[in-house]
Protein backbone atom coordinates (compact mmCIF):
# COMPACT_ATOMS: atom_id res chain seq x y z
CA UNK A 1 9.31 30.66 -18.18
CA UNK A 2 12.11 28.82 -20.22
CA UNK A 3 10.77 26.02 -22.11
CA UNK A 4 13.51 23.05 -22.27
CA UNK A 5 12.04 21.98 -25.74
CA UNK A 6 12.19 25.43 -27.39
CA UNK A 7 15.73 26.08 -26.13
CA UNK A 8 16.91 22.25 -27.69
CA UNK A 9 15.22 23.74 -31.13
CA UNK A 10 16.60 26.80 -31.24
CA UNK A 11 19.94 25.63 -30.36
CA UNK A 12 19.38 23.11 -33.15
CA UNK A 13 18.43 25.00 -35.89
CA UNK A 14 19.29 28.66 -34.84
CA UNK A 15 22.44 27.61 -32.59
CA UNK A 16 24.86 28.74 -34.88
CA UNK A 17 22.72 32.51 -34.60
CA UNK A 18 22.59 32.16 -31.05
CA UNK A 19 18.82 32.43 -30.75
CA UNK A 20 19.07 29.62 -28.10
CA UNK A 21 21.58 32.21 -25.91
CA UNK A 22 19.93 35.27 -26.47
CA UNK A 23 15.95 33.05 -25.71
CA UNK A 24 17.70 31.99 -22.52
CA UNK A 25 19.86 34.77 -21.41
CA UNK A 26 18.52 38.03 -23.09
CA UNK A 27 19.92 39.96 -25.71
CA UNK A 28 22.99 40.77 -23.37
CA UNK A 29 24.90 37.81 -23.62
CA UNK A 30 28.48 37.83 -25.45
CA UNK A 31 28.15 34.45 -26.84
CA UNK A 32 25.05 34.87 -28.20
CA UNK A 33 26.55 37.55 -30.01
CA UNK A 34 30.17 35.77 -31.01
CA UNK A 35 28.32 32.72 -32.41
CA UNK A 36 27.45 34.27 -35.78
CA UNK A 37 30.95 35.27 -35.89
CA UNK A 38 32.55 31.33 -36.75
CA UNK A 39 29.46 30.63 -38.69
CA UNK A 40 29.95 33.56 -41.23
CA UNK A 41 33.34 33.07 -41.56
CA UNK A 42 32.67 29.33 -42.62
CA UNK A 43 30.05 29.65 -45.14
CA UNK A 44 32.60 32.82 -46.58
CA UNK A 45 34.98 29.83 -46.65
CA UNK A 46 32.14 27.82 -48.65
CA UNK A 47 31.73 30.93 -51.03
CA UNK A 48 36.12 30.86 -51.70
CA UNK A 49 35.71 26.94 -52.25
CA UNK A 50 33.04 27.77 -55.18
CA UNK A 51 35.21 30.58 -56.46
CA UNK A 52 38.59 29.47 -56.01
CA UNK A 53 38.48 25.53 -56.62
CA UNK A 54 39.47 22.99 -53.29
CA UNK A 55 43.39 24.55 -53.74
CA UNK A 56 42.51 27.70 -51.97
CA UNK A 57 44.19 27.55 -48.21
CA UNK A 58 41.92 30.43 -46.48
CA UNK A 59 39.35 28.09 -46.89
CA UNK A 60 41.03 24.76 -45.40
CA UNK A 61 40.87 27.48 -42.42
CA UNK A 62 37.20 28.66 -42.66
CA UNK A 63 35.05 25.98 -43.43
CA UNK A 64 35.45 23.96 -40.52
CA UNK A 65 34.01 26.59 -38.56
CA UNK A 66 30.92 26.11 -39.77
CA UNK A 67 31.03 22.49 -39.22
CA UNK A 68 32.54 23.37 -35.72
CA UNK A 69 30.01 25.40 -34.55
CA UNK A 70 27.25 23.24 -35.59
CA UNK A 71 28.32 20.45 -34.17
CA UNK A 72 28.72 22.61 -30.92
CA UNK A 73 25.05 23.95 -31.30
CA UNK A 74 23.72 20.47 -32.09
CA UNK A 75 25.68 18.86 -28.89
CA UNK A 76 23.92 21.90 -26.68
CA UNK A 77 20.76 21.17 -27.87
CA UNK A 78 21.39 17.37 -26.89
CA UNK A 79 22.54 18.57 -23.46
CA UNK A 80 19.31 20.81 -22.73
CA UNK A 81 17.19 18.25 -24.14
CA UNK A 82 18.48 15.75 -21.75
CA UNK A 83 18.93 17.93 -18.99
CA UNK A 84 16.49 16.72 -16.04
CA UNK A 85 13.43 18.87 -15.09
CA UNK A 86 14.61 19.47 -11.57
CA UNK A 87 17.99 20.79 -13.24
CA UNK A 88 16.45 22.66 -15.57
CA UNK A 89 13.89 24.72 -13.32
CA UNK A 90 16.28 25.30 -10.61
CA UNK A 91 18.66 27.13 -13.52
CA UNK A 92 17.03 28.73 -15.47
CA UNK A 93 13.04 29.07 -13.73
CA UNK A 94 14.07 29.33 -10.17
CA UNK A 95 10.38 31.05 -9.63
CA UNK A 96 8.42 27.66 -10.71
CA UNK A 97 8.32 23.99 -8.65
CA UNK A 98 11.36 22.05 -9.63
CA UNK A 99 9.51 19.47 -11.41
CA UNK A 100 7.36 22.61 -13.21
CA UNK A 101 5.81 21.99 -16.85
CA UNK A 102 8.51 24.09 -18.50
CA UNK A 103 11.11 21.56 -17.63
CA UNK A 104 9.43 18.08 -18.57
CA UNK A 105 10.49 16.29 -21.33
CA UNK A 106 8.01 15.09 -24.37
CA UNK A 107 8.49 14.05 -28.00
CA UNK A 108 9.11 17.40 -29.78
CA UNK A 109 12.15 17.61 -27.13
CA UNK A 110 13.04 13.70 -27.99
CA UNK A 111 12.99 14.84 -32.05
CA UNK A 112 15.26 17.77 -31.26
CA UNK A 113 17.81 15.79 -29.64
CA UNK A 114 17.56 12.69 -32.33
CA UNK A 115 17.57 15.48 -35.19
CA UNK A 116 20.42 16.98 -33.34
CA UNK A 117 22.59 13.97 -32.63
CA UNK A 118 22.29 12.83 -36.57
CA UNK A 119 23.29 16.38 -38.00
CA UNK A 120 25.86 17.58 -35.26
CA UNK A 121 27.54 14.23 -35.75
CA UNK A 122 27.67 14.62 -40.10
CA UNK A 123 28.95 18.06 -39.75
CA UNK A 124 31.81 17.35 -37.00
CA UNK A 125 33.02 14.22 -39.35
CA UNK A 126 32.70 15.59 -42.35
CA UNK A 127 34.28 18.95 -40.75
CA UNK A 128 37.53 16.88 -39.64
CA UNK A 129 37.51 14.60 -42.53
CA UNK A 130 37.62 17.58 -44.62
CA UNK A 131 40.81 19.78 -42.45
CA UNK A 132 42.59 16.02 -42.74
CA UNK A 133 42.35 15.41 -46.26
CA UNK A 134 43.46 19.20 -47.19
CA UNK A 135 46.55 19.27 -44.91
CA UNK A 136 47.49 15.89 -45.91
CA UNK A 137 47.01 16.77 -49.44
CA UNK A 138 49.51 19.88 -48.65
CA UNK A 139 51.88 17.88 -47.50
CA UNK A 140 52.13 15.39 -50.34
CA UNK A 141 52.35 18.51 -52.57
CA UNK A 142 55.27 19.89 -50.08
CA UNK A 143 57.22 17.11 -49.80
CA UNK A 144 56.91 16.52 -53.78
CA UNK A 145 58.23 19.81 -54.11
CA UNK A 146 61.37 19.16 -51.79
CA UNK A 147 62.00 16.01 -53.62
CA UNK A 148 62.55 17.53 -57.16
C-alpha cells in the first residue's frame, strides 16, 4: 500500500534524496538514484560561495541546482498531494478499491502541499533571481572591460 500523504512528505522534505522515488518505485529506480546527484553539486556550489566570495563562476553554475531540484521535489509533492484517490489507487495500488484509504486526502496531506508550495516557490525565485543577478553582473564587468 502507497500512502498519498507519505509520498507528498517525502517528496517534500527528502525529494531532493529521492526517498519519495525509491518509497514508490523500489530501490531500482534511476531517478531516485540521479536526484542526489544536482543536489550535491549545489550545496558544493554553496561550500565555493563561502570559500571563494560571490566572484567565483563554478558556482553561478551549481547553486541553482539545488534550488532547481527543490523546487522540482516541492512541485511533485504538490502534484501527489492533489492527485485524486481514484488516480492514485489505480497507479500506484491497483490491488485496493479505487477510492481505498491509502489514496484519500486529510490534513497532514493538505500541510505537505501548503509547506511545499511556500518553500518550492522561495527556492525557484531566489534560484533564478540569483543565476540573473550573477550573469548580469558578468556582463557589466565584460562590457567595462571592452570599453577601456
Amino acid at each position: 500500500m502507497k500512502n498519498k500523504t507519505v509520498a507528498a512528505w517525502l517528496a517534500f522534505i527528502g525529494g531532493p534524496l529521492g526517498l519519495h522515488r525509491f518509497y514508490l518505485y523500489g530501490k531500482g529506480d534511476l531517478l531516485g538514484w540521479l536526484l542526489p546527484v544536482p543536489t550535491a553539486l549545489g550545496l558544493y556550489g554553496l561550500e565555493r560561495v563561502q570559500q571563494h566570495g560571490l566572484d567565483d563562476l563554478l558556482s553561478w553554475v551549481l547553486i541553482p541546482l539545488l534550488g532547481f531540484t527543490i523546487a522540482g521535489c516541492a512541485l511533485t509533492a504538490i502534484i501527489y498531494g492533489l492527485t485524486p484517490p481514484q488516480k492514485w489507487n489505480a497507479r500506484f495500488n491497483p490491488s485496493v478499491s479505487k477510492d481505498g484509504v491509502a489514496g484519500r486526502t486529510n490534513w497532514f496531506t493538505i500541510g505537505a502541499i501548503t509547506l511545499a508550495l511556500l518553500v518550492g516557490t522561495t527556492a525557484l525565485m531566489s534560484s533564478l533571481v540569483f543565476s540573473f543577478q550573477r550573469y548580469f553582473e558578468y556582463q557589466i564587468e565584460e562590457a567595462r572591460k571592452i570599453s577601456q
